[in-house]
N, C-alpha and C. Protein backbone atom coordinates (compact mmCIF):
# COMPACT_ATOMS: atom_id res chain seq x y z
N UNK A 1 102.27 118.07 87.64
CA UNK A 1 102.06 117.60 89.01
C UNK A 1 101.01 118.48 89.69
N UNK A 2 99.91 117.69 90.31
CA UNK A 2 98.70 118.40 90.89
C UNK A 2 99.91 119.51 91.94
N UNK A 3 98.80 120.33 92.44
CA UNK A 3 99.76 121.38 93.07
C UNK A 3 99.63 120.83 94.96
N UNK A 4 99.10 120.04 95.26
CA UNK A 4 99.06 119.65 96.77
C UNK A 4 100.22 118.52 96.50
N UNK A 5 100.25 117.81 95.47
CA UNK A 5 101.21 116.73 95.58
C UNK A 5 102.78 117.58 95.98
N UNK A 6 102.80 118.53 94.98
CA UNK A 6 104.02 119.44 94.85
C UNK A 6 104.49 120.19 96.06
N UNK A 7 103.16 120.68 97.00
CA UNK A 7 103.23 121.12 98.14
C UNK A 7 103.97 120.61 98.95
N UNK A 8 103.25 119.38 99.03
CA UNK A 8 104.21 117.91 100.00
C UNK A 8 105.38 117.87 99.67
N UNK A 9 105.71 117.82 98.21
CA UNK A 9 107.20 117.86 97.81
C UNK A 9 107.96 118.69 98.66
N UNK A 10 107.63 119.79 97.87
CA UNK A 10 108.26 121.37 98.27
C UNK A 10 108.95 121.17 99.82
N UNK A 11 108.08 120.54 100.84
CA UNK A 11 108.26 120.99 102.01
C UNK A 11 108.98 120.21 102.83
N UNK A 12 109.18 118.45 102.22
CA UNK A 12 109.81 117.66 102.44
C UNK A 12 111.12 117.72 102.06
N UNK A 13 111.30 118.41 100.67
CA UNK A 13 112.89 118.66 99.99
C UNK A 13 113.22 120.21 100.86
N UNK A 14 112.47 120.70 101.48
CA UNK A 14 113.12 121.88 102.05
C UNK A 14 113.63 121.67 103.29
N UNK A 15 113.19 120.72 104.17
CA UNK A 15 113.47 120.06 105.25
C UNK A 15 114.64 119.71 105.14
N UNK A 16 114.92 118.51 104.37
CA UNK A 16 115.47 117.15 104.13
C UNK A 16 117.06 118.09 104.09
N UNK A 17 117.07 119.09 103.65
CA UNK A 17 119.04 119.52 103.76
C UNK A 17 119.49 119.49 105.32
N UNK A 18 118.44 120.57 106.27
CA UNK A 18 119.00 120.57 107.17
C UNK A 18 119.21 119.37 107.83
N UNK A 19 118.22 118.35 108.02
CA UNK A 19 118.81 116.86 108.15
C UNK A 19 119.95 116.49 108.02
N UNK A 20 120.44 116.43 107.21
CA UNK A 20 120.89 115.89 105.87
C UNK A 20 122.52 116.54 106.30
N UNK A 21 122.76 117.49 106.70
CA UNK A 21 123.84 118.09 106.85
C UNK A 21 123.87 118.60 108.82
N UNK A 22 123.69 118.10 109.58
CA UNK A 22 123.10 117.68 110.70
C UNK A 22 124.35 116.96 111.34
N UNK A 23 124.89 116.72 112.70
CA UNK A 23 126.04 115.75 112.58
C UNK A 23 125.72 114.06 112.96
N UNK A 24 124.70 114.07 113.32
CA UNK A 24 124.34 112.99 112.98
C UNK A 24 123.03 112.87 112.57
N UNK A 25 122.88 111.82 111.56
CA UNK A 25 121.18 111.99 110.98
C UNK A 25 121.13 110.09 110.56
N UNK A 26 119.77 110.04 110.16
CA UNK A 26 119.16 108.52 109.92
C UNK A 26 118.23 108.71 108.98
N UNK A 27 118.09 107.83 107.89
CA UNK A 27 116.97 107.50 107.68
C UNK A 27 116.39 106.10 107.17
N UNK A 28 114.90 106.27 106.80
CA UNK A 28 114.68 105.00 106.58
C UNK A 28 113.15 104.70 106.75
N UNK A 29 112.48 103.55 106.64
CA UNK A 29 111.27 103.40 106.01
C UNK A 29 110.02 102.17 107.19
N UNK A 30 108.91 102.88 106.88
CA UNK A 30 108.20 102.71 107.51
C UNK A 30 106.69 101.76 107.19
N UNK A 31 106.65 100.66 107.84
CA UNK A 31 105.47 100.15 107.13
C UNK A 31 104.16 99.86 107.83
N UNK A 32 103.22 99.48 107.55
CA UNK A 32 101.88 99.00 108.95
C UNK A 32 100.54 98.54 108.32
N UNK A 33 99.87 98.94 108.87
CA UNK A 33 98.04 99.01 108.86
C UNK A 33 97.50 99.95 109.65
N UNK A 34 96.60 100.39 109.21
CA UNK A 34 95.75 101.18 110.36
C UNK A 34 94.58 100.99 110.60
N UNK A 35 93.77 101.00 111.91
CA UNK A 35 92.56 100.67 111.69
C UNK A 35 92.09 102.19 112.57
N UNK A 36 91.03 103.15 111.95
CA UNK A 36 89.88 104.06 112.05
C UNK A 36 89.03 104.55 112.13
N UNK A 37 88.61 105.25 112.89
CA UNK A 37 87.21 105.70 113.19
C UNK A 37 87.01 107.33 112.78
N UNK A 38 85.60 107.87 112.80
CA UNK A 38 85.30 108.86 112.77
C UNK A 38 84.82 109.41 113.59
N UNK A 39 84.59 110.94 114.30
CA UNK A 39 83.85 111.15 115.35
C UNK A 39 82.54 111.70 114.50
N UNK A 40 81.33 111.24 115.23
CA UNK A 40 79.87 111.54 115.03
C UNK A 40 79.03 110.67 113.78
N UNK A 41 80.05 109.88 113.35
CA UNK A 41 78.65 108.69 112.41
C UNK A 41 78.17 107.91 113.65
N UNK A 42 78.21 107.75 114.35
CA UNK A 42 77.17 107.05 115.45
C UNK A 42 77.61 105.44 115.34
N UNK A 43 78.89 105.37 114.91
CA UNK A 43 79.83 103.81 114.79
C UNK A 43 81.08 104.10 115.35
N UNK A 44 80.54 102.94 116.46
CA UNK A 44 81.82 103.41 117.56
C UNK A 44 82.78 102.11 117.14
N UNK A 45 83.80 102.12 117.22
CA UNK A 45 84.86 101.52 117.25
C UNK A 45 85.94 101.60 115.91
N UNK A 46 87.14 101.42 116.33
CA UNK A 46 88.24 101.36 115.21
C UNK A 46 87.65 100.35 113.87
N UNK A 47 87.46 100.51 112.83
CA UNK A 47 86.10 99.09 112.21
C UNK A 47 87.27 99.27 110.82
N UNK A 48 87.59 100.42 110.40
CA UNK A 48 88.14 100.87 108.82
C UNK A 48 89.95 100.51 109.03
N UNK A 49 89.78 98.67 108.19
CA UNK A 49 91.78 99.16 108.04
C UNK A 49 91.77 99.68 106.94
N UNK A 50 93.25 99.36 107.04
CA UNK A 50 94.14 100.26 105.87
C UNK A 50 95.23 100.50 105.96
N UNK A 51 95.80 100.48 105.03
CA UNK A 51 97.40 100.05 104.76
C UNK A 51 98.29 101.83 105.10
N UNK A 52 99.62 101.56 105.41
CA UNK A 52 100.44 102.66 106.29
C UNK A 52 101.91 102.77 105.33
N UNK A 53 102.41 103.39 104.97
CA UNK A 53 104.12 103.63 104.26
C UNK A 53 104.65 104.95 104.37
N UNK A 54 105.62 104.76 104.80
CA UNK A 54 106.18 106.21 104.15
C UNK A 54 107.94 106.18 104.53
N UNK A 55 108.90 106.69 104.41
CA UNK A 55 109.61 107.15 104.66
C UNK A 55 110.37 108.21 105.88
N UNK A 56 111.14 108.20 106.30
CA UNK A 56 111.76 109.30 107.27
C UNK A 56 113.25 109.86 107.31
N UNK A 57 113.54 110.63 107.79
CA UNK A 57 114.78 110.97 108.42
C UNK A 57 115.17 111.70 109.35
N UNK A 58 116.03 111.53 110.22
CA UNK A 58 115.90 111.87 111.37
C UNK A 58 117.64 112.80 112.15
N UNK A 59 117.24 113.28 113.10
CA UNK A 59 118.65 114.48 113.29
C UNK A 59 118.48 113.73 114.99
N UNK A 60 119.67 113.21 115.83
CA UNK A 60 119.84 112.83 116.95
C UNK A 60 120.22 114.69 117.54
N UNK A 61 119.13 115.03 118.84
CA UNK A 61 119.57 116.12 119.45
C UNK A 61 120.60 115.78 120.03
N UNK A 62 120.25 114.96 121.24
CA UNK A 62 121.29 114.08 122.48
C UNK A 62 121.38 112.60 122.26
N UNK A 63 121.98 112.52 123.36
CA UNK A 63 121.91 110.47 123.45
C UNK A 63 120.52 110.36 123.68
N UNK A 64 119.78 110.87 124.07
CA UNK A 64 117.63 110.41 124.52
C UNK A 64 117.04 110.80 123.77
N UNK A 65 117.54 111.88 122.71
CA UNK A 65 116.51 112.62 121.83
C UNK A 65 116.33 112.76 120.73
N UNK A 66 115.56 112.64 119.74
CA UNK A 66 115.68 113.17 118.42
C UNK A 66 114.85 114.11 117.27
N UNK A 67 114.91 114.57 116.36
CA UNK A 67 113.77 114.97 115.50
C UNK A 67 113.55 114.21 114.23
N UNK A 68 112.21 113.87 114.23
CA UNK A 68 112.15 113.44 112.97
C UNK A 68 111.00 113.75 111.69
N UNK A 69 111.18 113.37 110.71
CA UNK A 69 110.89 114.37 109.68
C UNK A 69 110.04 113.11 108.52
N UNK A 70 108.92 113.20 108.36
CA UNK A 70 108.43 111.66 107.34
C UNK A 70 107.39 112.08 106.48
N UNK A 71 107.53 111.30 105.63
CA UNK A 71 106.54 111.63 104.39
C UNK A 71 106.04 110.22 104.20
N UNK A 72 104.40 110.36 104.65
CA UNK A 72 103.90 109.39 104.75
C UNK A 72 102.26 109.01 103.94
N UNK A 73 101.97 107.73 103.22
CA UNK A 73 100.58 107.75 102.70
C UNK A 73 99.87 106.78 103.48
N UNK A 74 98.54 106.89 103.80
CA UNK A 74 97.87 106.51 105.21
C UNK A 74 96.61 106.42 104.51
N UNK A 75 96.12 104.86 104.64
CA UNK A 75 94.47 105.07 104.29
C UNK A 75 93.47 105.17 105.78
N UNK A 76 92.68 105.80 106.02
CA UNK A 76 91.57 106.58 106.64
C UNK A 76 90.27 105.83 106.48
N UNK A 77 89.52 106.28 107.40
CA UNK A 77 88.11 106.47 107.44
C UNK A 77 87.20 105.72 108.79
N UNK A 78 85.94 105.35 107.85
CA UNK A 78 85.04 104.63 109.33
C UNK A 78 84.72 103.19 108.13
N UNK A 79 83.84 102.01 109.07
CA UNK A 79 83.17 101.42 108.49
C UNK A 79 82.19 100.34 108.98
N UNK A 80 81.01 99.86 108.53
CA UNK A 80 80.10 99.32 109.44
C UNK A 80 79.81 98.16 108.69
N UNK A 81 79.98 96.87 109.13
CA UNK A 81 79.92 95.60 107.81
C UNK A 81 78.45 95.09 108.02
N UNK A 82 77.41 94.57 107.00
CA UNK A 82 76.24 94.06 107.14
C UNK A 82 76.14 92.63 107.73
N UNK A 83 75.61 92.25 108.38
CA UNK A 83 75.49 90.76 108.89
C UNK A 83 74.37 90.35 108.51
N UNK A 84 73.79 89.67 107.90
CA UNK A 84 72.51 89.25 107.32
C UNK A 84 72.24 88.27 108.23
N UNK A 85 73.13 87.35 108.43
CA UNK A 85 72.77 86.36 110.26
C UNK A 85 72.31 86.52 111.21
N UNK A 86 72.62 88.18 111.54
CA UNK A 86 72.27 88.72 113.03
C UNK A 86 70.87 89.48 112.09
N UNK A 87 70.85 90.00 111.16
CA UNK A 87 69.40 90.84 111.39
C UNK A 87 69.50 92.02 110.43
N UNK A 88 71.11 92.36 110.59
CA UNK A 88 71.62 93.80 110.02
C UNK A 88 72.32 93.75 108.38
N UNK A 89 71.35 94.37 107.83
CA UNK A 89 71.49 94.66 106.28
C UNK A 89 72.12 95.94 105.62
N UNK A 90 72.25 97.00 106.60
CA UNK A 90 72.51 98.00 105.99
C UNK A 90 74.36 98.10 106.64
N UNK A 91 75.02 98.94 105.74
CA UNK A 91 76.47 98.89 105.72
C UNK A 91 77.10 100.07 105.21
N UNK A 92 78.39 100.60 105.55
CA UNK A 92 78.75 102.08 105.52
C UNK A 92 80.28 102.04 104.99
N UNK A 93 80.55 102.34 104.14
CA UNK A 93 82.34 102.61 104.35
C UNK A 93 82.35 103.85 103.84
N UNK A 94 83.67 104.39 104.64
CA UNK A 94 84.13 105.73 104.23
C UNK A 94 85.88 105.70 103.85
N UNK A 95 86.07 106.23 102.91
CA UNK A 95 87.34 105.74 102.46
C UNK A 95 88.38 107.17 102.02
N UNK A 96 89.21 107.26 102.59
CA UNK A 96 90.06 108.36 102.79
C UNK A 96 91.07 108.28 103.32
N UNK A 97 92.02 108.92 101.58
CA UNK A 97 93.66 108.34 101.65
C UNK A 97 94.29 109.88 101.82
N UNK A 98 95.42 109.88 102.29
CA UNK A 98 96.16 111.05 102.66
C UNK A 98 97.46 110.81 102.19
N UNK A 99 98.23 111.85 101.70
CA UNK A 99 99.55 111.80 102.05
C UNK A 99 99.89 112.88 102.77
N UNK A 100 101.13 112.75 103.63
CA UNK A 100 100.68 113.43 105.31
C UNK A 100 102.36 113.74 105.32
N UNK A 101 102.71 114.98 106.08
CA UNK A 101 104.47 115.23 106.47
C UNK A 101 104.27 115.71 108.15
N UNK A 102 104.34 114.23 109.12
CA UNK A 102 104.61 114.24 110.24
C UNK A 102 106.27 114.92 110.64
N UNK A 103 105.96 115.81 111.65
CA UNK A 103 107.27 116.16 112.63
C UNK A 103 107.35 115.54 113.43
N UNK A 104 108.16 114.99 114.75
CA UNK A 104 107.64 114.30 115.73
C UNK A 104 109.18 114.45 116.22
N UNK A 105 108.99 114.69 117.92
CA UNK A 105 110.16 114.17 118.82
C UNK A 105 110.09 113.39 119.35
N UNK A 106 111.14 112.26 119.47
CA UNK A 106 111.15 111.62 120.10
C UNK A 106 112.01 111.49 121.78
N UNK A 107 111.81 110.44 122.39
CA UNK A 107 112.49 110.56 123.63
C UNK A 107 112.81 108.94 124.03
N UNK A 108 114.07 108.71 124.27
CA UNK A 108 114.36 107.73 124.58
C UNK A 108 114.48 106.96 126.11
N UNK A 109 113.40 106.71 126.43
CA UNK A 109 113.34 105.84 128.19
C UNK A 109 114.64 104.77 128.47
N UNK A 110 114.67 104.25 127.31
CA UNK A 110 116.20 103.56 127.37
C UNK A 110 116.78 102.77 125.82
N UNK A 111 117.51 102.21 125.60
CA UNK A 111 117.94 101.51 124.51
C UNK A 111 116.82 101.09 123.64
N UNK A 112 115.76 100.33 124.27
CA UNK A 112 114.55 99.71 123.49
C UNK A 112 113.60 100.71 123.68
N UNK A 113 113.24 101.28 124.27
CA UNK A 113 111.86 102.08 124.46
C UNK A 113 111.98 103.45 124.41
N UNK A 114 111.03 103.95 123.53
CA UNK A 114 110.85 105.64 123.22
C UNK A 114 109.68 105.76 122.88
N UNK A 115 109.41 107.10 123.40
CA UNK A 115 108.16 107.73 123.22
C UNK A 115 108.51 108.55 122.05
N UNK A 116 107.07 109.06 121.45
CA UNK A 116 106.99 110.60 120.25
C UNK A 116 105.89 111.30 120.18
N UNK A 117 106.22 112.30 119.79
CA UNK A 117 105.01 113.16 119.89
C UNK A 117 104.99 114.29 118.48
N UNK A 118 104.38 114.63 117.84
CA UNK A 118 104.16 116.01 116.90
C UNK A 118 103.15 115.91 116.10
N UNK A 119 103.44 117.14 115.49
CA UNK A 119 102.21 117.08 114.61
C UNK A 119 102.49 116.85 113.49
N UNK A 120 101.33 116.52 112.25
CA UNK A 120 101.29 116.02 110.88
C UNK A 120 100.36 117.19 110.37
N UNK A 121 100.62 117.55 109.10
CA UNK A 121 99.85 118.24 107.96
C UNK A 121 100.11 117.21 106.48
N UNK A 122 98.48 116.62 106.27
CA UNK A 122 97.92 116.22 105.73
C UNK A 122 97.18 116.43 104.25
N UNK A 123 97.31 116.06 102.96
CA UNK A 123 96.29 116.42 102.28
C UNK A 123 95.79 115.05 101.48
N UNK A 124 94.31 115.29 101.50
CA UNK A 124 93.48 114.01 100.86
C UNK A 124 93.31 114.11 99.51
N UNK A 125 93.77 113.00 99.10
CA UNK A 125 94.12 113.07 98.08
C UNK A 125 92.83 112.49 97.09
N UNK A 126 91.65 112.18 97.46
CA UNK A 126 90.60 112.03 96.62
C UNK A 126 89.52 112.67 97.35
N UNK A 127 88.78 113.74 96.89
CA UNK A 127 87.81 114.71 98.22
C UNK A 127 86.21 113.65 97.75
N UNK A 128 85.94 113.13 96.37
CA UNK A 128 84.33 112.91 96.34
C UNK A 128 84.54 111.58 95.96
N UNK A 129 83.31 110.79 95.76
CA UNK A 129 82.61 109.70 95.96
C UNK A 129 83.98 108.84 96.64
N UNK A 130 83.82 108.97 98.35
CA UNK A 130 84.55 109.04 99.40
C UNK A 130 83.36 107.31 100.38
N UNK A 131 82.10 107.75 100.08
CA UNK A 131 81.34 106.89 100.80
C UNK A 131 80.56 105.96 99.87
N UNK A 132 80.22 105.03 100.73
CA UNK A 132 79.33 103.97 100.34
C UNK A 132 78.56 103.69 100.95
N UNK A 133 77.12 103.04 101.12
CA UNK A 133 76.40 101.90 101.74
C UNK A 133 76.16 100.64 101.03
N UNK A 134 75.16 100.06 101.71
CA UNK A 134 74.62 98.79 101.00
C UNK A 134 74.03 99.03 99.59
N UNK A 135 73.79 100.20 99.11
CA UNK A 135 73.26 100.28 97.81
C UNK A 135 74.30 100.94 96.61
N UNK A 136 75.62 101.57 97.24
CA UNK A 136 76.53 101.55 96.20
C UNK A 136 77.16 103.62 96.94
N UNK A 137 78.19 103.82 95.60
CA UNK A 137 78.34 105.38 96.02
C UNK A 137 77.65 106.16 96.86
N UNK A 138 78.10 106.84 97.61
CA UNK A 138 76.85 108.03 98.08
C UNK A 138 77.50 109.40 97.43
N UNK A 139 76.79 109.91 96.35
CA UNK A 139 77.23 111.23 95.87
C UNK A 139 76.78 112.44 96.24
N UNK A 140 75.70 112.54 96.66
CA UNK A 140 75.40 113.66 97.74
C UNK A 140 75.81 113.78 99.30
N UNK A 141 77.12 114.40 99.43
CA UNK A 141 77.20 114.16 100.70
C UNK A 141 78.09 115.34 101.02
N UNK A 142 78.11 115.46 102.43
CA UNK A 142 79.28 116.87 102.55
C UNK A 142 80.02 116.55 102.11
N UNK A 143 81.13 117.94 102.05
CA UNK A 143 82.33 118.01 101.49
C UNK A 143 83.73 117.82 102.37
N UNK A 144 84.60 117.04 102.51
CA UNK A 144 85.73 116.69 103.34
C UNK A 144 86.91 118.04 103.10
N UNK A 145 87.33 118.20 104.22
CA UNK A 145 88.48 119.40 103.77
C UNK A 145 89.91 119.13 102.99
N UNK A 146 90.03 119.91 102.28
CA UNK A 146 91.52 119.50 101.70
C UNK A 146 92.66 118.59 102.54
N UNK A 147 92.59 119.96 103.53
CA UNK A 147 93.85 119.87 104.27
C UNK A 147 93.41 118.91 105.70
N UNK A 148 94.37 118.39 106.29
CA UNK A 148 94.19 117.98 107.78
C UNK A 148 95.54 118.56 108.38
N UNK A 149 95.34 118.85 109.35
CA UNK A 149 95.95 119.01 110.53
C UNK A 149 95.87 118.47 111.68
N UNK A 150 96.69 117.02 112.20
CA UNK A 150 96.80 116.27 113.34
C UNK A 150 98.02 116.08 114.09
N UNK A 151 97.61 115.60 115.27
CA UNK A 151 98.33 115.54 116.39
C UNK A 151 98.72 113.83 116.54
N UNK A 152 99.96 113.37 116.78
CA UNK A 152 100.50 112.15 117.08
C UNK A 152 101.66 111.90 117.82
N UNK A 153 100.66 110.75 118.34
CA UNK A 153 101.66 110.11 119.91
C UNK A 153 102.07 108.67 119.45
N UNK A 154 103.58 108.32 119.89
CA UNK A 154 103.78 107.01 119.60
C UNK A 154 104.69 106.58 120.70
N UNK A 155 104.22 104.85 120.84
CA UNK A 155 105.35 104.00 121.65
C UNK A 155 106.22 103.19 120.89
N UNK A 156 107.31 103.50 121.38
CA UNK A 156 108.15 102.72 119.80
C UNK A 156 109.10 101.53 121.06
N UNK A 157 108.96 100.52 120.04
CA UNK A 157 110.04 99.61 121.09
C UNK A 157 111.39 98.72 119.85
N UNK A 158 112.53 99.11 119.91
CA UNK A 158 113.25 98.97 119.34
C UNK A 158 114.07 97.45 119.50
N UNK A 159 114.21 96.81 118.52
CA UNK A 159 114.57 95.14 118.57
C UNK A 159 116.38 95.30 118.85
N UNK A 160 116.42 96.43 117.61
CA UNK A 160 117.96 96.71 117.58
C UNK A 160 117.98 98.11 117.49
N UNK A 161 119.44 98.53 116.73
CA UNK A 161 119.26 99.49 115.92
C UNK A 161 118.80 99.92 115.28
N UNK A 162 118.40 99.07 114.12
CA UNK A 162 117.93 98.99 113.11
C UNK A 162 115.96 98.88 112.98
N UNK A 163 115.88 97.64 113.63
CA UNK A 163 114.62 97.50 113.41
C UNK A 163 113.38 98.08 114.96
N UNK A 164 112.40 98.21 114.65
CA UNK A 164 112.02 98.64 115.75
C UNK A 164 109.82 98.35 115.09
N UNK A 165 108.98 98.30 116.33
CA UNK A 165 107.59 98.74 116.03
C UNK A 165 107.13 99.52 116.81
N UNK A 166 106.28 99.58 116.30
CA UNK A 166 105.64 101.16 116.79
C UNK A 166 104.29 100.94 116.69
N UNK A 167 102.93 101.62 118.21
CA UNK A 167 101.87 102.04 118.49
C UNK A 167 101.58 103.27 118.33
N UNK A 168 101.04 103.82 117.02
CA UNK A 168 100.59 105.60 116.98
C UNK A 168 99.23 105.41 117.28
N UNK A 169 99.48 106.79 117.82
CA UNK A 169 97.60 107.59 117.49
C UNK A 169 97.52 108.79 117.17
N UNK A 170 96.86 108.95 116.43
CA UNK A 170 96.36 110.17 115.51
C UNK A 170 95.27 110.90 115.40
N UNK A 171 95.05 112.19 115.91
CA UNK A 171 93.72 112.60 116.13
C UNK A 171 93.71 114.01 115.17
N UNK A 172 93.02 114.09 114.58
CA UNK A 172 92.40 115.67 113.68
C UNK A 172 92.63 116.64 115.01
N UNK A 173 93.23 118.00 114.61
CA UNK A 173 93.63 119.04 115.51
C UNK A 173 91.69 119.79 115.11
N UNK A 174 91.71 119.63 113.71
CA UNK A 174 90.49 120.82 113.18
C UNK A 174 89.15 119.18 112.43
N UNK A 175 88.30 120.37 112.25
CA UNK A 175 87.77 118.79 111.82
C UNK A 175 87.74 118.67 110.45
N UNK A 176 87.55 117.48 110.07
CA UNK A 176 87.85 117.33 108.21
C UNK A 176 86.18 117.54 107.20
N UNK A 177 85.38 117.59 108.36
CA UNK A 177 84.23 117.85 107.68
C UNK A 177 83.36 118.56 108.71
N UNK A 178 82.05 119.28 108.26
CA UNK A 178 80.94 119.23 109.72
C UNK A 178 80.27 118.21 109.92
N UNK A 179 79.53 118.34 111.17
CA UNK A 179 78.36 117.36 111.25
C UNK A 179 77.45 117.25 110.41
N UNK A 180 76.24 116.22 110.32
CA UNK A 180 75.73 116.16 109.28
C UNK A 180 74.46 117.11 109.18
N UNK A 181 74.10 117.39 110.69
CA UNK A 181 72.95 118.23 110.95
C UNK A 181 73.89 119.80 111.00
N UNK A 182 74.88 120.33 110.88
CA UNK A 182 75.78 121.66 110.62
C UNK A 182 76.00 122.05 112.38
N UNK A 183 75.50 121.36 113.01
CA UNK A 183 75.44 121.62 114.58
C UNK A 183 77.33 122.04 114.96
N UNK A 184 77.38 122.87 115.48
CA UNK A 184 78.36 123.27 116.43
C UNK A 184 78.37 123.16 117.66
N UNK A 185 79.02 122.75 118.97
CA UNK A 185 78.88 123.82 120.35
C UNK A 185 80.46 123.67 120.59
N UNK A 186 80.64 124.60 121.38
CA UNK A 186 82.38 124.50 121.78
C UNK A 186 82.92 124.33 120.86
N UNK A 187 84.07 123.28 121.53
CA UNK A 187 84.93 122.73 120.93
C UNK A 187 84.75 121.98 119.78
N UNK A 188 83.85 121.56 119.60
CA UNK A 188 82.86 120.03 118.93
C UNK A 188 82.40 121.16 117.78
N UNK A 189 83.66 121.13 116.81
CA UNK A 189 83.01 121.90 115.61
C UNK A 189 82.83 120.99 114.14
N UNK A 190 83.40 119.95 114.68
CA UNK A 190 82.82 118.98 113.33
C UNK A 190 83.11 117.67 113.10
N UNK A 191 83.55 116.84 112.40
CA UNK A 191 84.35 115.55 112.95
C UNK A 191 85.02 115.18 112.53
N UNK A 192 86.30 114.48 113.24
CA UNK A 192 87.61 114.09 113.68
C UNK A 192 87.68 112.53 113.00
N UNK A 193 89.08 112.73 112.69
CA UNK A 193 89.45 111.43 112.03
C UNK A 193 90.19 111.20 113.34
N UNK A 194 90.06 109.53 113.91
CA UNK A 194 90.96 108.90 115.39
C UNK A 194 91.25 107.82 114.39
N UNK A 195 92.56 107.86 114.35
CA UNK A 195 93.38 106.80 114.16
C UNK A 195 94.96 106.04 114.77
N UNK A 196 94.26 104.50 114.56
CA UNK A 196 95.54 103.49 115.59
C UNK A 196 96.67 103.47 114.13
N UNK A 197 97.84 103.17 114.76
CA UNK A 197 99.10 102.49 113.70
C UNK A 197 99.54 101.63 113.73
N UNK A 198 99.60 100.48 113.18
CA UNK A 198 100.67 99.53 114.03
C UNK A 198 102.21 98.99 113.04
N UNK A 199 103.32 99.49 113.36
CA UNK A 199 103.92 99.96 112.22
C UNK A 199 105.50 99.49 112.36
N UNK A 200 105.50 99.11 111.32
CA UNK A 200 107.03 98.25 111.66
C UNK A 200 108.46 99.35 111.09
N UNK A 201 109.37 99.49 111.66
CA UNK A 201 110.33 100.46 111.21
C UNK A 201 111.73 99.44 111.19
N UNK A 202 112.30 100.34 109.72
CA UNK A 202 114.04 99.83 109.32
C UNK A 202 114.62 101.15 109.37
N UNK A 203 115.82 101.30 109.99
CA UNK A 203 116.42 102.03 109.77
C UNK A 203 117.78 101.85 109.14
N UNK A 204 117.94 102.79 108.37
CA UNK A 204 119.40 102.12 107.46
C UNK A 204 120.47 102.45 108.08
């Protein structure tokens, strides 16, 4: 077993007791799409889907609150489609899959509606020939970072007990690559994966 896969393991089975032995706990499975952008290819909008799964389990603090704990695989990226109708021939995809172990609290506004919030640590699980254009691979290109580290907010609206969907967003804490010109200022040290969720949940 590659050693990042094992990582993920490691840290999910180290979790998963205190859950697990908790006085009350849940779990259960998670499904969606995502659609993504990048900060600084100069293509603005959510353009890249991609498919969402993973698993969870969860420890009730109070009656409003909870923690929860998920191991999740998430496809990523940007993308720009050619229109030969309008004028535009040239075309971009960037393609980047993760498997990711979100924390997140939640908070319950009432029976159906809850908010969440935490962070995810991430690793990509394919680092090269990541891009494309209209002429095929791009193999010269920066290098994407192993690891990610992001931040996520969600609105969850619950049908029942059981079933529920969910609005995430997901933003890079660090960036997953630099710019393409190596430019820094501030904050703006390289660019950010922004990603929507739209994600259907069972709980058992």
């Amino acid at each position: 077993m590659k050693t990042k896969h094992l990582l993920l393991l490691t840290l999910y089975l180290i979790a998963t007791p205190f859950l697990l032995h908790a006085q009350q706990f849940d779990a259960g499975f998670r499904a969606g799409v995502s659609a993504s952008q990048i900060s600084g290819d100069r293509l603005a909008g959510y353009n890249k889907p991609g498919i969402y799964a993973g698993i969870f389990t969860s420890i009730d603090i109070n009656e409003k609150s909870r923690i929860t704990l998920e191991m999740n695989y998430v496809e990523k990226g940007s993308r720009k489609l050619a229109k030969p109708d309008e004028g535009i021939y040239n075309s971009y995809k960037l393609m980047l899959n993760y498997a990711e172990v979100p924390v997140t609290y939640q908070y319950f506004i009432n029976e159906n509606l809850s908010f969440e919030a935490g962070p995810s640590f991430g690793v990509l699980l394919k680092r090269t020939n990541n891009e494309e254009d209209e002429n095929g691979i791009l193999s010269d290109t920066r290098p994407f970072r192993k690891y990610e580290l992001a931040i996520n907010s969600s609105i969850n609206y619950w049908f029942n007990e059981n079933w529920a969907f969910s609005i995430r967003h997901s933003e890079s804490i660090i960036p997953v690559r630099k710019h393409d010109s190596g430019a820094t200022y501030w904050f703006n040290r390289g660019q950010h994966l922004n990603v929507l969720r739209f994600i259907a949940t069972y709980k058992l």
